[in-house]
Protein backbone atom coordinates (compact mmCIF):
# COMPACT_ATOMS: atom_id res chain seq x y z
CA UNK A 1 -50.14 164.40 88.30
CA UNK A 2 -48.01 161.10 88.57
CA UNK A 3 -49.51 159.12 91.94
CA UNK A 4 -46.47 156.60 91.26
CA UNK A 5 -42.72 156.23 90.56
CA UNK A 6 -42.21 156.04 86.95
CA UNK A 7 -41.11 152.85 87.25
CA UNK A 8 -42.95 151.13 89.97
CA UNK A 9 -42.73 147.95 91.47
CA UNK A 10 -45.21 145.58 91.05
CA UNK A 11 -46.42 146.05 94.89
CA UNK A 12 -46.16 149.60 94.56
CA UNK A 13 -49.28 149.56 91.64
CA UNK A 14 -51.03 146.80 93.48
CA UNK A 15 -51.61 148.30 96.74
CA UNK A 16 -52.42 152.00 94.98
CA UNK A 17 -54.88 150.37 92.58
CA UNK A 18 -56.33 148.21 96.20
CA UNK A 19 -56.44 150.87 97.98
CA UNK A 20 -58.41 152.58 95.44
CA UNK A 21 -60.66 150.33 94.61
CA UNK A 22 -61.80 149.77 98.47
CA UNK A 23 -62.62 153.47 98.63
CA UNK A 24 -64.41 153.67 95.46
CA UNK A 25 -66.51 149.99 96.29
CA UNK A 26 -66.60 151.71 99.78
CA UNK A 27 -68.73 154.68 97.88
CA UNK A 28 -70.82 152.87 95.21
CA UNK A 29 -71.70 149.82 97.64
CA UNK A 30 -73.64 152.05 100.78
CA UNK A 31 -74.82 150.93 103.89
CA UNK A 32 -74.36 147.56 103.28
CA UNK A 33 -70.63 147.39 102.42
CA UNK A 34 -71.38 144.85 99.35
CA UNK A 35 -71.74 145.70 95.92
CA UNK A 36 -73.97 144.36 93.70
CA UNK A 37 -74.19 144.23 90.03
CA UNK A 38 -76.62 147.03 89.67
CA UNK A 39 -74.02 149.06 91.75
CA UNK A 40 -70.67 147.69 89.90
CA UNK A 41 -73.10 149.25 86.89
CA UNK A 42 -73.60 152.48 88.03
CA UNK A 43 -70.67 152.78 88.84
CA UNK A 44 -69.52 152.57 85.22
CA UNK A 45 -71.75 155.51 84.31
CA UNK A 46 -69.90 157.76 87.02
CA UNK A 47 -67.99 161.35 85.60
CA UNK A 48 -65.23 160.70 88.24
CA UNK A 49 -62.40 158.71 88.60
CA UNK A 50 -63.96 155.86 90.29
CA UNK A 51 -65.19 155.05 87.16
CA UNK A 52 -61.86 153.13 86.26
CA UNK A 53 -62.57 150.38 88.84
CA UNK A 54 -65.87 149.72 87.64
CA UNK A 55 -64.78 147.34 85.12
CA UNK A 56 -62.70 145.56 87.88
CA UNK A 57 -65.76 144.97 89.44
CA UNK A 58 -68.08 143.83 87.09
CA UNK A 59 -65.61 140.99 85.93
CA UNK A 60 -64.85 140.22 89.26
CA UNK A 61 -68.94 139.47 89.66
CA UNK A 62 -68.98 138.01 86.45
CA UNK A 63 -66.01 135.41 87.09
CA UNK A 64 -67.42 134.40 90.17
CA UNK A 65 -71.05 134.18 89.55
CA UNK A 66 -71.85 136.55 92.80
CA UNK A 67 -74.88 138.51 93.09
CA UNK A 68 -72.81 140.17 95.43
CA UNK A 69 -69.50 141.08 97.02
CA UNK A 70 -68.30 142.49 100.15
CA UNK A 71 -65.87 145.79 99.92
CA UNK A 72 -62.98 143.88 101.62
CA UNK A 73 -63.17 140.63 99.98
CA UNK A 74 -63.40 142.76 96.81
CA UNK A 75 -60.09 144.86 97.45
CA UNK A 76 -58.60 142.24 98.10
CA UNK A 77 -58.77 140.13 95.62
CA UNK A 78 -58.25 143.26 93.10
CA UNK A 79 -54.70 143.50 95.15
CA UNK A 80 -54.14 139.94 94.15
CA UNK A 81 -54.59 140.09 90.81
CA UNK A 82 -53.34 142.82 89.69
CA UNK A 83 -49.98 142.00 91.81
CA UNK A 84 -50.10 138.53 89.41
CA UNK A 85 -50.67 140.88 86.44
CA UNK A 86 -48.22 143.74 87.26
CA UNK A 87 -45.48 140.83 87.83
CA UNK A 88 -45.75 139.15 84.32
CA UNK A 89 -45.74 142.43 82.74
CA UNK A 90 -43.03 143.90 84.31
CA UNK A 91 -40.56 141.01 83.45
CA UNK A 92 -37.12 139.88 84.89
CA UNK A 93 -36.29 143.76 86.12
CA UNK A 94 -39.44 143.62 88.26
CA UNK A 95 -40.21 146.93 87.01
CA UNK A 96 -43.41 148.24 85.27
CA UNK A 97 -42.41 150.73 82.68
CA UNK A 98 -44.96 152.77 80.38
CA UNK A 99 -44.12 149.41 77.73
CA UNK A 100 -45.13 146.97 80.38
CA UNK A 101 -47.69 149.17 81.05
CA UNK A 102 -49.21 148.35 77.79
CA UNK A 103 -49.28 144.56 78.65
CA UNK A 104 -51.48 144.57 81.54
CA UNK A 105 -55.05 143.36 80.63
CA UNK A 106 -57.63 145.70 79.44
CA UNK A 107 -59.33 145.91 82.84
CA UNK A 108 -55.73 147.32 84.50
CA UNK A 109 -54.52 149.48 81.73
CA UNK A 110 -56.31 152.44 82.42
CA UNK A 111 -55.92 152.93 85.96
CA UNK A 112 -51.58 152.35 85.69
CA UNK A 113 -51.92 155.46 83.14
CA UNK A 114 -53.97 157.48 85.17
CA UNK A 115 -51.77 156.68 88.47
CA UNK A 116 -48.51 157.49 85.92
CA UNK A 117 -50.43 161.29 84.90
CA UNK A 118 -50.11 160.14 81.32
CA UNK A 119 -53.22 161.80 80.72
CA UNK A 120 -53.24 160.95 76.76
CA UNK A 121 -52.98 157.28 76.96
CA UNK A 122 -55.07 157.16 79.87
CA UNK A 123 -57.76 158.77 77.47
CA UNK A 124 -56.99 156.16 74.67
CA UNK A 125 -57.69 152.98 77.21
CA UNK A 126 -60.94 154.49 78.42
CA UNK A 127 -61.95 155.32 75.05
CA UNK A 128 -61.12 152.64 72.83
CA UNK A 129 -63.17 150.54 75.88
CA UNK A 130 -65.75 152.34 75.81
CA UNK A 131 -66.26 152.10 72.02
CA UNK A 132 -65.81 148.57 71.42
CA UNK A 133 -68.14 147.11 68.82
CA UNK A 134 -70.15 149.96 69.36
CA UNK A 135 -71.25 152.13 65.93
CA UNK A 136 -72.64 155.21 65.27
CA UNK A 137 -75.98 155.06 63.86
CA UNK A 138 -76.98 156.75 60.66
CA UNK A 139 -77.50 156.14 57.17
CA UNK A 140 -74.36 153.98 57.42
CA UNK A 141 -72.77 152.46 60.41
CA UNK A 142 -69.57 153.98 61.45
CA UNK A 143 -66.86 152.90 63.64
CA UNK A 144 -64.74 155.39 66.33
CA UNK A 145 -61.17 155.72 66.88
CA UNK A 146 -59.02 157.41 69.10
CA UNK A 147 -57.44 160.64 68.31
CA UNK A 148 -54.74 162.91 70.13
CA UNK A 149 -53.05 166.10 69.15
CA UNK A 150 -50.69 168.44 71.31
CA UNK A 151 -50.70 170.44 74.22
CA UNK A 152 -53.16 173.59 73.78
CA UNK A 153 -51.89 175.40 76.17
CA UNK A 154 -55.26 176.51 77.72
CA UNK A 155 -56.25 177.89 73.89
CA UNK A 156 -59.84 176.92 72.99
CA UNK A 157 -60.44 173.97 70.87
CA UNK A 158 -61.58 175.62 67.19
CA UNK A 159 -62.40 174.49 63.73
CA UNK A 160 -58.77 175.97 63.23
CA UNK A 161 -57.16 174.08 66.09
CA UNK A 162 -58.71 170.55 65.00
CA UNK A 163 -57.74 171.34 61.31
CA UNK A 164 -54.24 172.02 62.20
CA UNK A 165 -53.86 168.89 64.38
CA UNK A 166 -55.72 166.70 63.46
CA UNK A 167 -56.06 166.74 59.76
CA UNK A 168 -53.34 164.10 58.99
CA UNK A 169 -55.26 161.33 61.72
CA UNK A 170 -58.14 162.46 60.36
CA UNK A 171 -57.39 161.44 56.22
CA UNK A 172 -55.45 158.23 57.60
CA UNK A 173 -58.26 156.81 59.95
CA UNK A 174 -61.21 158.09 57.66
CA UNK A 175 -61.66 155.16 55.24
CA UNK A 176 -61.42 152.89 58.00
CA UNK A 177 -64.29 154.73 59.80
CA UNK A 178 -66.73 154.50 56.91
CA UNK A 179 -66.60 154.50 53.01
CA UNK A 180 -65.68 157.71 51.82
CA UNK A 181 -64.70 158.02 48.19
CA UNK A 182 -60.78 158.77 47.77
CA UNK A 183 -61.14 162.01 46.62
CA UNK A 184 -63.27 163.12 49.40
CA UNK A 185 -61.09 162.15 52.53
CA UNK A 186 -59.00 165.33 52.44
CA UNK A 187 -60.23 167.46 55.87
CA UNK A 188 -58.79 170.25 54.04
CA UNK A 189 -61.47 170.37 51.55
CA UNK A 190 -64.05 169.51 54.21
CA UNK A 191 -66.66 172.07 54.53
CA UNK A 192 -68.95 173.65 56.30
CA UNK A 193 -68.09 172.98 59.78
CA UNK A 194 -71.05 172.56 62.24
CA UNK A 195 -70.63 172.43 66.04
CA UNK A 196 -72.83 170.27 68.21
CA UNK A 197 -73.29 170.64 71.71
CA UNK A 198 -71.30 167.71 73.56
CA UNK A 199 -74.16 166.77 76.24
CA UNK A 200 -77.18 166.97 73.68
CA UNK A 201 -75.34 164.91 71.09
CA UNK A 202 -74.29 162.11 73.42
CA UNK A 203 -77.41 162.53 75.57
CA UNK A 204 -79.66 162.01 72.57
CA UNK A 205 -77.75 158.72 71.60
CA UNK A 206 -77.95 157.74 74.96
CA UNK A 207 -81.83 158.28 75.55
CA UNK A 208 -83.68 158.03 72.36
CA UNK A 209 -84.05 154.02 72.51
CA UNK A 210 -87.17 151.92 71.45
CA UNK A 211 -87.90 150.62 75.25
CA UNK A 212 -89.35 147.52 73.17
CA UNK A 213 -86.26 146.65 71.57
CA UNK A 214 -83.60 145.09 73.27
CA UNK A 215 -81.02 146.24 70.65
CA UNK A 216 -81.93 149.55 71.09
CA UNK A 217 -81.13 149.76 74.87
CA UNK A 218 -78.00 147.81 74.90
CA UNK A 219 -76.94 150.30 72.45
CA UNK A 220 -78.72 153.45 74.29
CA UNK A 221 -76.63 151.79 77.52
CA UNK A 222 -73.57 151.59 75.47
CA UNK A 223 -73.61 155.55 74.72
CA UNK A 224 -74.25 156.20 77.86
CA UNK A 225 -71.23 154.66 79.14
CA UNK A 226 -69.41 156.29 76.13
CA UNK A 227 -70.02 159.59 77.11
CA UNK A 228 -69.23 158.74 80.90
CA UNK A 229 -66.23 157.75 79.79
CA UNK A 230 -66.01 160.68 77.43
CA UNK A 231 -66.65 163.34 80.66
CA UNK A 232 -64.35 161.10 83.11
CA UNK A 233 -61.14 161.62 81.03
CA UNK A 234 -61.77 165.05 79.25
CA UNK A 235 -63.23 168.56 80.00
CA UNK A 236 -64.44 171.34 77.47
CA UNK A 237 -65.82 168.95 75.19
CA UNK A 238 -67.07 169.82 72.17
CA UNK A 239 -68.82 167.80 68.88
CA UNK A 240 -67.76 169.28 65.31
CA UNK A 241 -68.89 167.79 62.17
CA UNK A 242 -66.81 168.49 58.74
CA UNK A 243 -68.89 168.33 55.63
CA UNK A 244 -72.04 167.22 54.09
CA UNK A 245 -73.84 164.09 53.32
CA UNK A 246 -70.97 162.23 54.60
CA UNK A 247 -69.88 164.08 57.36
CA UNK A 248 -66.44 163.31 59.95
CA UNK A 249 -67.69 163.90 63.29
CA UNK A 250 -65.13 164.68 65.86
CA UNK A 251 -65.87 164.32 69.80
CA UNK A 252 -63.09 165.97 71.08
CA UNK A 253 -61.97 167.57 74.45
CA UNK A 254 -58.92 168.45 77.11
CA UNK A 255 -56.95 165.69 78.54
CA UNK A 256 -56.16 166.30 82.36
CA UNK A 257 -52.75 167.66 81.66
CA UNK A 258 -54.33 169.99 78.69
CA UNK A 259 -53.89 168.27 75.64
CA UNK A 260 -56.12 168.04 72.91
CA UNK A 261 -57.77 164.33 72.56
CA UNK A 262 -60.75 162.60 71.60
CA UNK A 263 -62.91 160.69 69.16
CA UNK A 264 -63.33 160.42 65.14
CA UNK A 265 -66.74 158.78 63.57
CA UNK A 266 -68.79 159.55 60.54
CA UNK A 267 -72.32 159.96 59.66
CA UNK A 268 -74.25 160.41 56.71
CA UNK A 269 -77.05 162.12 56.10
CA UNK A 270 -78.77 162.69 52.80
């Protein structure tokens, strides 16, 4: 549901996206009404919708150099900037439309499409984030990107359902993914289809780290923010993997306003 006009003034998405980020600093900060880094972090891992401002946060900290930062000073400044931001994006008309929306920076994106209840894009922003320079691991390295089909109408999300909307994304975005050979790429001709549960294939990524390897838990911390991100935006999600040897895994789910969206990677396994 739309929290703003659907063209809103600049001061109209600054003081929603304030006023939101001093209730969800006001959460993740406690008793002492600062946030730290460790907090601002945490806060990135959350299934809610505070998670959007955690970002904010973080580069806020980082800009500054602060340890530290008190919720006020915080929303504050967050009210500032994205007031700046909103108002070079919107243009002469003074009016952010779902273009301009497009021209905010990274850190603002998300929350404009979540405040405008497009559900879909909101779910790209979070996503593509969340999976920046970050590969899945297996006998190649594979990239993710973002994949959306149409409104399911509360149906459940099937082998059938994925094949029949996804199937042209999927044979455009494979070869960029990993190397398939040409004659391969076809989802059609992709078989058998195994499905994963959605927890114990992110939590494994997430968790199975060498605790001596810094590498390893950047990237353990990187999946675990992925599949925050992952539970934040979509519901009934669901891992299905097309093929052997080299196999197109979808991580896929429900948008907010019911539409199917998610993520396409590879693996191989031989």
């Amino acid at each position: 549901m739309a929290r703003i006009p659907t063209t809103p003034s600049p001061k109209t998405f600054a003081e929603t996206f304030s006023a939101d980020v001093r209730k969800a600093v006001t959460t993740a900060a406690g008793k002492d009404g600062r946030l730290s880094a460790n907090e601002a972090k945490k806060m990135s891992l959350l299934t809610t919708d505070d998670r959007a401002f955690a970002d904010n946060a973080q580069n806020f900290l980082k800009a500054t150099g602060q340890k530290s930062v008190g919720v006020n000073a915080l929303a504050e400044s967050a009210k500032a900037y994205a007031l700046r931001a909103a108002e070079t994006a919107a243009g002469p008309d003074g009016k952010l439309s779902l273009t301009d929306g497009a021209k905010l920076p990274a850190d603002l994106q998300e929350d404009f499409f979540m405040y405008r209840g497009q559900s879909v894009k909101e779910a790209k922003v979070a996503l593509e984030a969340a999976t920046t320079d970050l590969l899945m691991p297996s006998e190649t390295d594979a990239t993710f990107k973002f994949v959306a089909g149409k409104q399911l109408n509360g149906a459940p999300i099937t082998e059938q359902v994925i094949r029949e909307q996804l199937s042209a994304q999927h044979d455009a975005l494979l070869p960029q993914v990993m190397y398939v050979s040409p004659d391969r790429v076809a989802l059609k001709n992709r078989t058998p289809v195994e499905v994963r549960s959605f927890d114990d294939f992110l939590g494994r990524l997430s968790t199975e780290v060498d605790p001596n390897d810094p590498a390893s838990i950047e990237r353990g911390q990187k999946f675990a923010n992925l599949k925050a991100a992952l539970s934040s935006k979509l519901t009934d999600l669901t891992v299905m993997r097309f093929n052997t040897i080299d196999i197109s895994t979808f991580i896929v789910g429900r948008t907010k306003t019911g539409e199917l969206a998610g993520l396409l990677t590879g693996q191989v396994e031989t």
